[in-house]
PDB file of N, CA and C in Angstrom:
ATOM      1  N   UNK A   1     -10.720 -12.998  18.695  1.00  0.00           N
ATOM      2  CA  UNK A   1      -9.637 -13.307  17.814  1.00  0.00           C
ATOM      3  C   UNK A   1      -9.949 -12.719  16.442  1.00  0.00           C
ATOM      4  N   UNK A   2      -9.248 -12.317  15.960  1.00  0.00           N
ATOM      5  CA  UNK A   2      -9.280 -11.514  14.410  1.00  0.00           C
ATOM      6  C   UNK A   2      -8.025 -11.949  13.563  1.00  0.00           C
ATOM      7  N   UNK A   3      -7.765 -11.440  12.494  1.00  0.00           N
ATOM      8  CA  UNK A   3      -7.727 -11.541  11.512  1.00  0.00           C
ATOM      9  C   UNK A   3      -6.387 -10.521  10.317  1.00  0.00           C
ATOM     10  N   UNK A   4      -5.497 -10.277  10.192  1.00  0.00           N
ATOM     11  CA  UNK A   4      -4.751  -9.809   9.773  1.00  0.00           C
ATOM     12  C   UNK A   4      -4.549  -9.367   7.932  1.00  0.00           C
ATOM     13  N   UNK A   5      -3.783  -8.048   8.033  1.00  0.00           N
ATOM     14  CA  UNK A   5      -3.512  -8.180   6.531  1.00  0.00           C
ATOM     15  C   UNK A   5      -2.594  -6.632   6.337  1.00  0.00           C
ATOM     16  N   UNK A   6      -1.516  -6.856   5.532  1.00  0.00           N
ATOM     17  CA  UNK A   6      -0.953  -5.408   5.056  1.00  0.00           C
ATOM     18  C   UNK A   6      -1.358  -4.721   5.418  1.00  0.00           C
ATOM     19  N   UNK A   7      -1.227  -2.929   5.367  1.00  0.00           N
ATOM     20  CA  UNK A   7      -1.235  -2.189   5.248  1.00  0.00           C
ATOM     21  C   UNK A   7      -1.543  -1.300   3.478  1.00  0.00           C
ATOM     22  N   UNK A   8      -1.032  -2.200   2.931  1.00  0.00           N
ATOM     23  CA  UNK A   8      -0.960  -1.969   1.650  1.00  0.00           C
ATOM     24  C   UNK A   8      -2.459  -2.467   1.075  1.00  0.00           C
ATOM     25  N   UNK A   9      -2.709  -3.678   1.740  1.00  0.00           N
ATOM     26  CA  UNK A   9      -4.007  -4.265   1.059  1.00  0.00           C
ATOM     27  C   UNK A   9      -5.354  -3.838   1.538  1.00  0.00           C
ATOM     28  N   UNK A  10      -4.893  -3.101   2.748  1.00  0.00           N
ATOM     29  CA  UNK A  10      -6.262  -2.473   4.125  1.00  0.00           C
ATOM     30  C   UNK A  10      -5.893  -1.137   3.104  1.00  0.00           C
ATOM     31  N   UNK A  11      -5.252  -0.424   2.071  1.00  0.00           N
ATOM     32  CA  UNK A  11      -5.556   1.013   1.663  1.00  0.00           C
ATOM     33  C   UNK A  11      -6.591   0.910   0.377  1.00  0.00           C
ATOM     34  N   UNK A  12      -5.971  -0.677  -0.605  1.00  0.00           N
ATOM     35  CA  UNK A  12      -6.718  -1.043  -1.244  1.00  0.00           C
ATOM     36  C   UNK A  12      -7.789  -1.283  -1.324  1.00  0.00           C
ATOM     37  N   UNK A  13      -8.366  -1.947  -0.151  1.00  0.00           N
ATOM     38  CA  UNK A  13      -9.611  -2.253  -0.074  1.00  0.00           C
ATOM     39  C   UNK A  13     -10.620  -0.711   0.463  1.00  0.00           C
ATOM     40  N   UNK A  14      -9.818   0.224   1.261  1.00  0.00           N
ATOM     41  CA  UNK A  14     -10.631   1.008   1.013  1.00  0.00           C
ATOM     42  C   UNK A  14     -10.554   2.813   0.254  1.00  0.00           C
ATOM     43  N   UNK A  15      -9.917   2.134  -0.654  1.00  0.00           N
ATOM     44  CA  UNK A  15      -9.511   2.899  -2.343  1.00  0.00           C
ATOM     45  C   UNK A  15     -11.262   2.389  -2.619  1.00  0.00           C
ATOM     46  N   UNK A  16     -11.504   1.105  -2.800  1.00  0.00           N
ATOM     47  CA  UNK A  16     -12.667   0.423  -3.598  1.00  0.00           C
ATOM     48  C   UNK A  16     -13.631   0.672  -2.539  1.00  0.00           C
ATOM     49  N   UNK A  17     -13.644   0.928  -1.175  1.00  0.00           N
ATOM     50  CA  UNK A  17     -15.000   1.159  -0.529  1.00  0.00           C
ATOM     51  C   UNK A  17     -15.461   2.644  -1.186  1.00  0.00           C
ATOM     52  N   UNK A  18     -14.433   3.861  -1.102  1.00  0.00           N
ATOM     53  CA  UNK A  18     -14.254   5.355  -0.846  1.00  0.00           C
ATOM     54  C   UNK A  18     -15.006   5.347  -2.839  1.00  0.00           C
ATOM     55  N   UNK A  19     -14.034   4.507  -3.703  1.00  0.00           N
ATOM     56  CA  UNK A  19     -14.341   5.076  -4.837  1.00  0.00           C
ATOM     57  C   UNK A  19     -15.442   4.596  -5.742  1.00  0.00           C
ATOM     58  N   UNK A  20     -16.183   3.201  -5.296  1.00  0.00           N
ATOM     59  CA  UNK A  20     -17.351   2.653  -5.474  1.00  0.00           C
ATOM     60  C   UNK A  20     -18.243   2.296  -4.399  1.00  0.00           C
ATOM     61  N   UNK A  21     -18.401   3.435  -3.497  1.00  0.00           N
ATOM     62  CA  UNK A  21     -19.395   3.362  -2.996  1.00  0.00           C
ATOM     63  C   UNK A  21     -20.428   3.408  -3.377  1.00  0.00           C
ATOM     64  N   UNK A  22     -21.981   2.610  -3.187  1.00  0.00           N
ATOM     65  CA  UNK A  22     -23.429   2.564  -3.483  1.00  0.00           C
ATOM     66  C   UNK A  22     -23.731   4.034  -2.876  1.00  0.00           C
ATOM     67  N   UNK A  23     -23.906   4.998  -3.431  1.00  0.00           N
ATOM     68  CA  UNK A  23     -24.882   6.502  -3.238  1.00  0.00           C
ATOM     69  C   UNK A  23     -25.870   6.217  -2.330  1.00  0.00           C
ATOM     70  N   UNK A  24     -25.948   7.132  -1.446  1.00  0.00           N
ATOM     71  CA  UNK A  24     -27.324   7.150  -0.392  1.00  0.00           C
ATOM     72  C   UNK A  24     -27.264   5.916   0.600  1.00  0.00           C
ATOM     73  N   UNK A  25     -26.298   4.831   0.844  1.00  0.00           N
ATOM     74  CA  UNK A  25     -26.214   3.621   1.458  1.00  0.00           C
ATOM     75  C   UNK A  25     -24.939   3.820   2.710  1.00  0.00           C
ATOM     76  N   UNK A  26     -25.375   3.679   3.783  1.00  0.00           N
ATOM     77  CA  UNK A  26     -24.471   3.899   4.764  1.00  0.00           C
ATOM     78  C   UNK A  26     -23.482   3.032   5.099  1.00  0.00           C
ATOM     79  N   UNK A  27     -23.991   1.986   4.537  1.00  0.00           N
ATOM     80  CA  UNK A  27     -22.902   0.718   4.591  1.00  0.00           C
ATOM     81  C   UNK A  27     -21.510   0.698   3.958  1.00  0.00           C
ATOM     82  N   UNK A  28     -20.444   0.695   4.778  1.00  0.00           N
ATOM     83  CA  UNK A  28     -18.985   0.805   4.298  1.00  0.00           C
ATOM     84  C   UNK A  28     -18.871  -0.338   2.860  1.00  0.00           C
ATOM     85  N   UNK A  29     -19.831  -1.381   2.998  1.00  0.00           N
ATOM     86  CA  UNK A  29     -19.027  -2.595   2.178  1.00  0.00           C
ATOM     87  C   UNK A  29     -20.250  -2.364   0.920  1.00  0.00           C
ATOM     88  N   UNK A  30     -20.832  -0.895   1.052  1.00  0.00           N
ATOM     89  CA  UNK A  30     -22.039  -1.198  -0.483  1.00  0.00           C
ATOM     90  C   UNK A  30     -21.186  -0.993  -1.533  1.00  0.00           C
ATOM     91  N   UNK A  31     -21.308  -1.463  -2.665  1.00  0.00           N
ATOM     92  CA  UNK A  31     -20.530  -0.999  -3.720  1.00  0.00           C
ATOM     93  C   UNK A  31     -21.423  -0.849  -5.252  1.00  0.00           C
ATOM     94  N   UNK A  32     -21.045  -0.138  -6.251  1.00  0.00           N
ATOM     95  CA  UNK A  32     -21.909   0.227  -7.165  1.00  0.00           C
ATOM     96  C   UNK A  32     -20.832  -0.635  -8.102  1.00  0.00           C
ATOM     97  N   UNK A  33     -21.590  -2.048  -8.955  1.00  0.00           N
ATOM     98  CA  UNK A  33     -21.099  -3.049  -9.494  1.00  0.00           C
ATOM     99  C   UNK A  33     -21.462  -2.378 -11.113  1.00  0.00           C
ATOM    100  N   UNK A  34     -20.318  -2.687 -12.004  1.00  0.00           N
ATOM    101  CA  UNK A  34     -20.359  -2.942 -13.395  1.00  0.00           C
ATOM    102  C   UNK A  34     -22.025  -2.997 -13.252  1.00  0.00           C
ATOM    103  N   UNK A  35     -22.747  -2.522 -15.097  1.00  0.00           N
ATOM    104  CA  UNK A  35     -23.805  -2.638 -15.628  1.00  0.00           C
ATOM    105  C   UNK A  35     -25.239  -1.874 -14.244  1.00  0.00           C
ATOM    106  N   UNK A  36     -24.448  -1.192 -13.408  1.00  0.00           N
ATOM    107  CA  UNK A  36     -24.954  -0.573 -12.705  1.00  0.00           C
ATOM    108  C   UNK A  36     -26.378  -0.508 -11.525  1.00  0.00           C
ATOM    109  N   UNK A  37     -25.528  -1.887 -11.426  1.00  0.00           N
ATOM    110  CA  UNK A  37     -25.983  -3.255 -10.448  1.00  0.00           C
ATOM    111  C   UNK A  37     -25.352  -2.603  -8.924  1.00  0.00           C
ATOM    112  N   UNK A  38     -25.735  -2.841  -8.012  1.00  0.00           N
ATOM    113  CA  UNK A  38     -25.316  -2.203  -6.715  1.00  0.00           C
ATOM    114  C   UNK A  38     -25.048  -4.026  -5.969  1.00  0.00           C
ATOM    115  N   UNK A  39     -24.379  -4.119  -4.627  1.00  0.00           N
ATOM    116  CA  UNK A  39     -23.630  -5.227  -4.062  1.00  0.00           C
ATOM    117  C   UNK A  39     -22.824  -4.310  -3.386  1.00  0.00           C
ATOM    118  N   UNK A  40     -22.422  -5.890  -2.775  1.00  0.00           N
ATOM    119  CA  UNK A  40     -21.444  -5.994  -1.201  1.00  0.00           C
ATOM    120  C   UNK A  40     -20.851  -7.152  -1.254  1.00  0.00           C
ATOM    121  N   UNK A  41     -19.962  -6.395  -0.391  1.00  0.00           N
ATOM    122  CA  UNK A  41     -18.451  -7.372  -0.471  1.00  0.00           C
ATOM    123  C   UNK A  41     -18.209  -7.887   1.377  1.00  0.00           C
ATOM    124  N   UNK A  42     -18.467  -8.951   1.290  1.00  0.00           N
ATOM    125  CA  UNK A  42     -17.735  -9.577   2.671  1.00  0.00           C
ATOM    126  C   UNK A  42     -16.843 -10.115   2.954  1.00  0.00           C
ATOM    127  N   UNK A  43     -16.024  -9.886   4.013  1.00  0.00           N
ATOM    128  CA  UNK A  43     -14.701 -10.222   4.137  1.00  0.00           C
ATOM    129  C   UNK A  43     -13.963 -11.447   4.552  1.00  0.00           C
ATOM    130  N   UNK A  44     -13.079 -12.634   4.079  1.00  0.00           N
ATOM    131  CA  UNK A  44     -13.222 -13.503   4.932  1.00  0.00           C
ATOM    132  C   UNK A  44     -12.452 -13.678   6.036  1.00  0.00           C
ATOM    133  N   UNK A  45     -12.853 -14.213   7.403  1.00  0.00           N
ATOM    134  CA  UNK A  45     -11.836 -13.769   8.709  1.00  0.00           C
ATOM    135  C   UNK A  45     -10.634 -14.593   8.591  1.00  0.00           C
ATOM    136  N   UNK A  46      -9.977 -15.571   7.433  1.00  0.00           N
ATOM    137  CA  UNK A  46      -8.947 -16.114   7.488  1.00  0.00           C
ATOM    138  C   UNK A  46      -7.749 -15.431   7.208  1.00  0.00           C
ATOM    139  N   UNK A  47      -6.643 -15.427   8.169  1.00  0.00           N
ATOM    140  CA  UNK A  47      -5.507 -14.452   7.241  1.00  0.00           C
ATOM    141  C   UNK A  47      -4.942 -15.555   6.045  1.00  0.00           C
ATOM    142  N   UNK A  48      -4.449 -14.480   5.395  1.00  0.00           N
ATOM    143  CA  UNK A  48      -3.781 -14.898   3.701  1.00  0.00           C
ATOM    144  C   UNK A  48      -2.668 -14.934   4.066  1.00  0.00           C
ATOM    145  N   UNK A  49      -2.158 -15.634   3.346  1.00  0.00           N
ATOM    146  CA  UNK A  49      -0.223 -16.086   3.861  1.00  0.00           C
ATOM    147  C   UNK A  49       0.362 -15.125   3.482  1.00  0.00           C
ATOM    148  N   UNK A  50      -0.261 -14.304   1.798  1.00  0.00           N
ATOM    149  CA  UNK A  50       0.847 -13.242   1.813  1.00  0.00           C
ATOM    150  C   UNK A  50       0.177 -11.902   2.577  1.00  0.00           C
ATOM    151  N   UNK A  51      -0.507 -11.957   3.476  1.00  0.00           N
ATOM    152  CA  UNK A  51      -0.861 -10.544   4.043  1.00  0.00           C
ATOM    153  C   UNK A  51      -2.078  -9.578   3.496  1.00  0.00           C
ATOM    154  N   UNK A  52      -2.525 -10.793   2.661  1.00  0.00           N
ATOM    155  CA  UNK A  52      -3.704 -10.010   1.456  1.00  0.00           C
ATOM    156  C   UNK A  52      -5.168 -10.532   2.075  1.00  0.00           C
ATOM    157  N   UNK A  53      -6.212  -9.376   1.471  1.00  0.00           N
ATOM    158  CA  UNK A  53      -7.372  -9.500   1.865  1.00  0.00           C
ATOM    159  C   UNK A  53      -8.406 -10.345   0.962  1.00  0.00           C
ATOM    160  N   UNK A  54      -9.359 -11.233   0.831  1.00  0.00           N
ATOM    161  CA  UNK A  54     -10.339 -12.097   0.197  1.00  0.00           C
ATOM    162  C   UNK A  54     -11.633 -11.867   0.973  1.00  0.00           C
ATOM    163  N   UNK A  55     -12.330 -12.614   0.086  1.00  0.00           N
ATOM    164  CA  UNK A  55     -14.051 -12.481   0.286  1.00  0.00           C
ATOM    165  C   UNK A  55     -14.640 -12.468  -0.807  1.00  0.00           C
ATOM    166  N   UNK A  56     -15.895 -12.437  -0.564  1.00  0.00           N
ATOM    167  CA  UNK A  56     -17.223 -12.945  -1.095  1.00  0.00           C
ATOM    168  C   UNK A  56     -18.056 -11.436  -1.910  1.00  0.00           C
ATOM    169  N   UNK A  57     -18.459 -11.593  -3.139  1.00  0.00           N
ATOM    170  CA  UNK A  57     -18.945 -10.398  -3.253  1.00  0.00           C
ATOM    171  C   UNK A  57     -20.486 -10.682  -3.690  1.00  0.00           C
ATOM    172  N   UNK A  58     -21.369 -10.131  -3.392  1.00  0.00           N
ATOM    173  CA  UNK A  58     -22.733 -10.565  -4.023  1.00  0.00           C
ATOM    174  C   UNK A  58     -23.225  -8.914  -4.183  1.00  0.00           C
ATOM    175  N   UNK A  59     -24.293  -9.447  -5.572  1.00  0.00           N
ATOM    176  CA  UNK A  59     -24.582  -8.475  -6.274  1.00  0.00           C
ATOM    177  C   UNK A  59     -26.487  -8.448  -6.128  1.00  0.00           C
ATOM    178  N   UNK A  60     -27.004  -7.351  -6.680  1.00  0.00           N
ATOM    179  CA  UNK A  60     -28.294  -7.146  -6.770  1.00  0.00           C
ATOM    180  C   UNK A  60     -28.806  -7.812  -8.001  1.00  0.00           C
ATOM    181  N   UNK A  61     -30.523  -8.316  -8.253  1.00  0.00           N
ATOM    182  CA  UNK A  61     -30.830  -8.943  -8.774  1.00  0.00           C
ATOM    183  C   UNK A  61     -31.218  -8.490 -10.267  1.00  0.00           C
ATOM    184  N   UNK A  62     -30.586  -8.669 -11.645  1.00  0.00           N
ATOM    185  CA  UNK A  62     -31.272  -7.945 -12.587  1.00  0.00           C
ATOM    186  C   UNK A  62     -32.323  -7.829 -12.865  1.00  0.00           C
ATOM    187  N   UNK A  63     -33.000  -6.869 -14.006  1.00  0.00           N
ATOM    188  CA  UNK A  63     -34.879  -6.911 -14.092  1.00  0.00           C
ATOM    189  C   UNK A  63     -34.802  -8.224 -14.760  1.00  0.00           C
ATOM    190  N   UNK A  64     -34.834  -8.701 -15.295  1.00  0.00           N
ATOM    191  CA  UNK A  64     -34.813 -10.390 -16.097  1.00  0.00           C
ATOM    192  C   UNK A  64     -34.584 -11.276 -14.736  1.00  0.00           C
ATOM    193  N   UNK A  65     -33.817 -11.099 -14.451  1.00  0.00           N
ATOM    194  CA  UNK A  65     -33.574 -12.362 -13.119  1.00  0.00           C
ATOM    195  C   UNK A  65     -35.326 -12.032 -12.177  1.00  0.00           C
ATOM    196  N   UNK A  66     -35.499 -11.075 -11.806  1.00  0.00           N
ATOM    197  CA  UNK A  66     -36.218 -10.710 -11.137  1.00  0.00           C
ATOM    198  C   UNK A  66     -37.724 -11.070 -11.690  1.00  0.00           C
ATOM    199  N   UNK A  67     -37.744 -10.653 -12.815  1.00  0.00           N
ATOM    200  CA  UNK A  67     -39.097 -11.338 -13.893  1.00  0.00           C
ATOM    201  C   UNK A  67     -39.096 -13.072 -13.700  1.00  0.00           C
ATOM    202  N   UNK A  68     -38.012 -13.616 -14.112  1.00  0.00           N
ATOM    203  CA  UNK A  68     -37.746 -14.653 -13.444  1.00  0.00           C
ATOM    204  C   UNK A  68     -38.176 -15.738 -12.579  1.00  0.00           C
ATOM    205  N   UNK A  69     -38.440 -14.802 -11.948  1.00  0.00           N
ATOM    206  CA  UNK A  69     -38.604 -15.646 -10.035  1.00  0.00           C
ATOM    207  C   UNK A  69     -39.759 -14.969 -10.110  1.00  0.00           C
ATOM    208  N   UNK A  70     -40.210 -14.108 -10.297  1.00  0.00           N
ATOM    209  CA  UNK A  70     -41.642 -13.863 -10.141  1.00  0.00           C
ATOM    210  C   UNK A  70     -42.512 -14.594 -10.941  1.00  0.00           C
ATOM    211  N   UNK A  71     -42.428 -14.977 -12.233  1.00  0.00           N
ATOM    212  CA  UNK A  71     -42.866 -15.668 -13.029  1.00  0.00           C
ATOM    213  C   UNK A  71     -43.386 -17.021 -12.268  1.00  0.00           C
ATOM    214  N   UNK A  72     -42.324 -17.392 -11.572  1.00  0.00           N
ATOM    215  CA  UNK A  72     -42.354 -18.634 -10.675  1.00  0.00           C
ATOM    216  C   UNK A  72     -43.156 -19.135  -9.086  1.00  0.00           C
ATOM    217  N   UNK A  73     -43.647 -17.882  -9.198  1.00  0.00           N
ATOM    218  CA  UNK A  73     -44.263 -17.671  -8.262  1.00  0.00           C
ATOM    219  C   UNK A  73     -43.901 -16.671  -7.203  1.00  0.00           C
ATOM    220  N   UNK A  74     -42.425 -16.860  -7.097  1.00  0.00           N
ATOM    221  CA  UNK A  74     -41.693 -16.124  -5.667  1.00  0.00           C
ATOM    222  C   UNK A  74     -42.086 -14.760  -5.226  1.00  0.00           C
ATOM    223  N   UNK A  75     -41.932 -14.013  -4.643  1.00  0.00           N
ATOM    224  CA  UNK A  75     -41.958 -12.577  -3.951  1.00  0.00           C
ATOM    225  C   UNK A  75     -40.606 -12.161  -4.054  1.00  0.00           C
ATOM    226  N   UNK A  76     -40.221 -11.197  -4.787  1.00  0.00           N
ATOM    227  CA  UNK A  76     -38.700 -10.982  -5.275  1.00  0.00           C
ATOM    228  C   UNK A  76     -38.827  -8.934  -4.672  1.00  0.00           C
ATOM    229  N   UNK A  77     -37.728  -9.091  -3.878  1.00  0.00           N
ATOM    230  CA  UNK A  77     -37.795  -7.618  -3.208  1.00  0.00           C
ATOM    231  C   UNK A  77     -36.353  -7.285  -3.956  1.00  0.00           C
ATOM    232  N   UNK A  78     -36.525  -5.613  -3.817  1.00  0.00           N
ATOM    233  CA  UNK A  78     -35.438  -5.334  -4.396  1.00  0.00           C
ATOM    234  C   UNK A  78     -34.566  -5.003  -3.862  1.00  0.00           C
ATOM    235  N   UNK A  79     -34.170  -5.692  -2.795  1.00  0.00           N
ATOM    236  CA  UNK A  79     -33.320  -6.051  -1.877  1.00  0.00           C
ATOM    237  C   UNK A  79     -32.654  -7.245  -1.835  1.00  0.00           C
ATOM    238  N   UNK A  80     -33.194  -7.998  -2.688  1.00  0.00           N
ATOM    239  CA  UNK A  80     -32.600  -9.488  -2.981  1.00  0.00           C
ATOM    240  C   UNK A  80     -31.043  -9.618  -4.138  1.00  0.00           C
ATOM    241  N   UNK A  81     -30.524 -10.461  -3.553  1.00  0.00           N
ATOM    242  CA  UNK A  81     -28.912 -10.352  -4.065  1.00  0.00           C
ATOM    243  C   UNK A  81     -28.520 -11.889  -4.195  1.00  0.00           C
ATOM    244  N   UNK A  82     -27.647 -12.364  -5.202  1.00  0.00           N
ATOM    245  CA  UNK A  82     -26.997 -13.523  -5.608  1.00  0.00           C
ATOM    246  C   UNK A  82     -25.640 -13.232  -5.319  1.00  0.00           C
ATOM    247  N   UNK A  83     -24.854 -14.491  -5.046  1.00  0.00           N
ATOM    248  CA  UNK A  83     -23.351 -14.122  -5.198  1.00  0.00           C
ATOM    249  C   UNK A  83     -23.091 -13.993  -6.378  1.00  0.00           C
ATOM    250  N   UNK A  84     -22.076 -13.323  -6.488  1.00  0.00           N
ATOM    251  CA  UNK A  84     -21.250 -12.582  -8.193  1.00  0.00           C
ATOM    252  C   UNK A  84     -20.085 -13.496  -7.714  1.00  0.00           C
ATOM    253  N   UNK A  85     -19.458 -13.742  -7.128  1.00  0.00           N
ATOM    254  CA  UNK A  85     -18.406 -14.177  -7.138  1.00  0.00           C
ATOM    255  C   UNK A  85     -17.527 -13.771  -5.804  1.00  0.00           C
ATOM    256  N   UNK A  86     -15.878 -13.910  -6.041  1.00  0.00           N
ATOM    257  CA  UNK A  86     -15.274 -13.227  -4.977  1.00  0.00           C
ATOM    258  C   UNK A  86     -14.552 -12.160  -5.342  1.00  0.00           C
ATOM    259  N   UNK A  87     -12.831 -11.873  -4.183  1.00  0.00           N
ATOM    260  CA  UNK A  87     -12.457 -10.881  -4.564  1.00  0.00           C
ATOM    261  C   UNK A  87     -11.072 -11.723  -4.141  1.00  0.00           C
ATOM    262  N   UNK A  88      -9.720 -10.729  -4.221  1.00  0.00           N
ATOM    263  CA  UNK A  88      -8.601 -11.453  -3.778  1.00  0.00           C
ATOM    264  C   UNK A  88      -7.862  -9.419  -3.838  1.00  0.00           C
ATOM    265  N   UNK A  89      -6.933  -8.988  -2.805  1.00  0.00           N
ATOM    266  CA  UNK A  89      -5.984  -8.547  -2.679  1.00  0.00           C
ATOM    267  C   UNK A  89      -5.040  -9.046  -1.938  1.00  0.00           C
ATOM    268  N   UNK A  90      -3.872  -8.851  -2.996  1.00  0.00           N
ATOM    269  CA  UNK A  90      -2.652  -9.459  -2.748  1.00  0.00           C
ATOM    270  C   UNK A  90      -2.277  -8.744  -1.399  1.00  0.00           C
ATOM    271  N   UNK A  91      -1.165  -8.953  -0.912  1.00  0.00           N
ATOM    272  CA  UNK A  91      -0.453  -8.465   0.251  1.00  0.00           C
ATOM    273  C   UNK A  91       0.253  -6.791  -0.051  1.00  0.00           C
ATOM    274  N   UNK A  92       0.544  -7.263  -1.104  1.00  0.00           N
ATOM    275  CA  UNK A  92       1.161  -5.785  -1.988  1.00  0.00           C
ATOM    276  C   UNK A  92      -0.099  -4.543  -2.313  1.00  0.00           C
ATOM    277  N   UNK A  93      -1.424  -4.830  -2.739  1.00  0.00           N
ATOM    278  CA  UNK A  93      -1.992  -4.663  -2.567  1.00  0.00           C
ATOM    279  C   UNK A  93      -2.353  -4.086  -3.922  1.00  0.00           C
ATOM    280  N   UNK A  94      -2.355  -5.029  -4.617  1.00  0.00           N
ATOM    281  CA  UNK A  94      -2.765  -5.243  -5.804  1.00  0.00           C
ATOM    282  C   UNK A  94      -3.971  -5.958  -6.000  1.00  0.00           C
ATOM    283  N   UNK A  95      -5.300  -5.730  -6.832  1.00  0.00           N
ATOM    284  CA  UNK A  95      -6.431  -6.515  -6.977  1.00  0.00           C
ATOM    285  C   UNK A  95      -6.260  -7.938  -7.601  1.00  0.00           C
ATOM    286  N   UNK A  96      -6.248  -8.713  -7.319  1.00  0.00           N
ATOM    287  CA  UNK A  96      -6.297  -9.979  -8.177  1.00  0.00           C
ATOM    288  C   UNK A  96      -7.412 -10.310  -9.362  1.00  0.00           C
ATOM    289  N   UNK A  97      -8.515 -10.391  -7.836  1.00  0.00           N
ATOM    290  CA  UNK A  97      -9.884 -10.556  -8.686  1.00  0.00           C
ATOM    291  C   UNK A  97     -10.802  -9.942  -8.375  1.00  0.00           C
ATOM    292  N   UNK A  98     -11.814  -9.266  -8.515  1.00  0.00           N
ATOM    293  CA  UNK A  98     -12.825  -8.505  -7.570  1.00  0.00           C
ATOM    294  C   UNK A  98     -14.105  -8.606  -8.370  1.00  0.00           C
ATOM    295  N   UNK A  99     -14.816  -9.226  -8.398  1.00  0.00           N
ATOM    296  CA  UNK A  99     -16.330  -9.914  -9.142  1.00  0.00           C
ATOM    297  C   UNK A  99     -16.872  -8.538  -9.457  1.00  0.00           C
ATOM    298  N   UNK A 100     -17.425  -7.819 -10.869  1.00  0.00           N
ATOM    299  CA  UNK A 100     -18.234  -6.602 -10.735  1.00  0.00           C
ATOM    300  C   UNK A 100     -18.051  -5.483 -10.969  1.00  0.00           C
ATOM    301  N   UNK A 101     -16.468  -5.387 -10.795  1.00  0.00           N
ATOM    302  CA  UNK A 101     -15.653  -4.389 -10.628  1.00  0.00           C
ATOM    303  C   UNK A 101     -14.658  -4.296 -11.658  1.00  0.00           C
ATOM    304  N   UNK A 102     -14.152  -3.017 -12.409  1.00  0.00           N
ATOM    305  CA  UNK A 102     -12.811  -2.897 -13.234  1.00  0.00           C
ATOM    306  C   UNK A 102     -11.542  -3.028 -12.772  1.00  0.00           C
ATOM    307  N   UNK A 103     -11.350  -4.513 -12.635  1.00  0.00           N
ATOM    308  CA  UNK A 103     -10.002  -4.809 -11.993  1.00  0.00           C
ATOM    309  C   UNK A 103      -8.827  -3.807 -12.502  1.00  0.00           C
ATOM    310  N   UNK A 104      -8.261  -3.766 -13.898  1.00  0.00           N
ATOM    311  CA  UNK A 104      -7.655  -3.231 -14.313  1.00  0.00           C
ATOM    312  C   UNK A 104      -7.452  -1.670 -14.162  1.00  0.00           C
ATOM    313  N   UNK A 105      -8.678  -1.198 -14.313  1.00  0.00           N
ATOM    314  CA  UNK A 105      -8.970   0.109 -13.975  1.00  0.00           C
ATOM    315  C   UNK A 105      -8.607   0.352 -12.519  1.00  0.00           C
ATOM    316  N   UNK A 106      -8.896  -0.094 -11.511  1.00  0.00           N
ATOM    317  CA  UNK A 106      -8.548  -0.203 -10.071  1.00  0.00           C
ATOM    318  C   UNK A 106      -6.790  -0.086  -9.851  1.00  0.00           C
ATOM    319  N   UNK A 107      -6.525  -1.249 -10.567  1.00  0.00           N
ATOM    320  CA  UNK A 107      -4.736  -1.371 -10.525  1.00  0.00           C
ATOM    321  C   UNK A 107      -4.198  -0.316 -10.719  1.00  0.00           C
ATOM    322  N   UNK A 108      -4.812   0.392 -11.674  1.00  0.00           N
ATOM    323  CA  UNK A 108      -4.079   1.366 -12.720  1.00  0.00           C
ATOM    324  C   UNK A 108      -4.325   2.680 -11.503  1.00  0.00           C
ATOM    325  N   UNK A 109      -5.881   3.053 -11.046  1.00  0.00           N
ATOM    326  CA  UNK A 109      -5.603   3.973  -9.772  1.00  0.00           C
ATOM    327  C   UNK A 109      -4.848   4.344  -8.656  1.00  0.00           C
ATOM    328  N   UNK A 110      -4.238   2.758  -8.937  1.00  0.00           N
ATOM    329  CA  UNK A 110      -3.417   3.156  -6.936  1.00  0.00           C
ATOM    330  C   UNK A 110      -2.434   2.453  -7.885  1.00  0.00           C
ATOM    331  N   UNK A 111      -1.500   2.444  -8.851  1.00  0.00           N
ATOM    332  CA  UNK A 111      -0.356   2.549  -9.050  1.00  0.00           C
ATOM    333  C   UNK A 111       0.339   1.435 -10.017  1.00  0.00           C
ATOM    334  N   UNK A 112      -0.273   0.356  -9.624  1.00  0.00           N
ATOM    335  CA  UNK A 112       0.037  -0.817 -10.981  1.00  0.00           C
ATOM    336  C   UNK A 112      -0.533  -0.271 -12.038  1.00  0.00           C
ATOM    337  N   UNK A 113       0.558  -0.873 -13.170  1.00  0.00           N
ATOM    338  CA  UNK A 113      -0.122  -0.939 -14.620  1.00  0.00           C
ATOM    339  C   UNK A 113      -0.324  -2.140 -15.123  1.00  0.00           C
TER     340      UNK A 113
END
């Protein structure tokens, strides 16, 4: 069983895979986050009433965060990631919210102002 959504919001979402992709990372969902932080975005399998896509975005750990936890004892790889937040495309396929990312700037690419 799966999961549904526009057409409009499945181009959106991968407008943001194609145009912030993480360099050198084979993964469709890597993305290269604001302050030049790298993350991934997961999707959630519920459909949206208006036809729009949501999920979860988590980001990589800064050098301070990372000093951090080491300080504390931990083993901190640089592979380790926190959630940033989420994301929301509308049905129309407009960004709502997208944690990391230049919402506005995004809108303004595929056609909203």
């Amino acid at each position: 069983m799966g999961y549904g959504y526009t057409q409009s919001a499945g181009k959106t979402l991968e407008y943001i895979s194609d145009a912030y992709h993480a360099k050198g990372d084979a993964s469709s969902n890597t993305i290269t986050l604001n302050g030049g932080l790298w993350g991934f975005y997961e999707v959630t399998t519920r459909d949206q009433a208006d036809g729009g896509i949501s999920g979860s975005v988590h980001r990589s750990l800064t050098e301070k965060e990372k000093e951090y936890w080491k300080a504390r004892g931990l083993k901190v790889s640089d592979t380790a990631v926190i959630k940033a937040g989420s994301f929301k495309i509308s049905g129309s396929g407009k960004v709502v919210r997208f944690a990391g990312l230049p919402v506005k700037e995004i809108n303004r690419a595929i056609g909203y102002a």
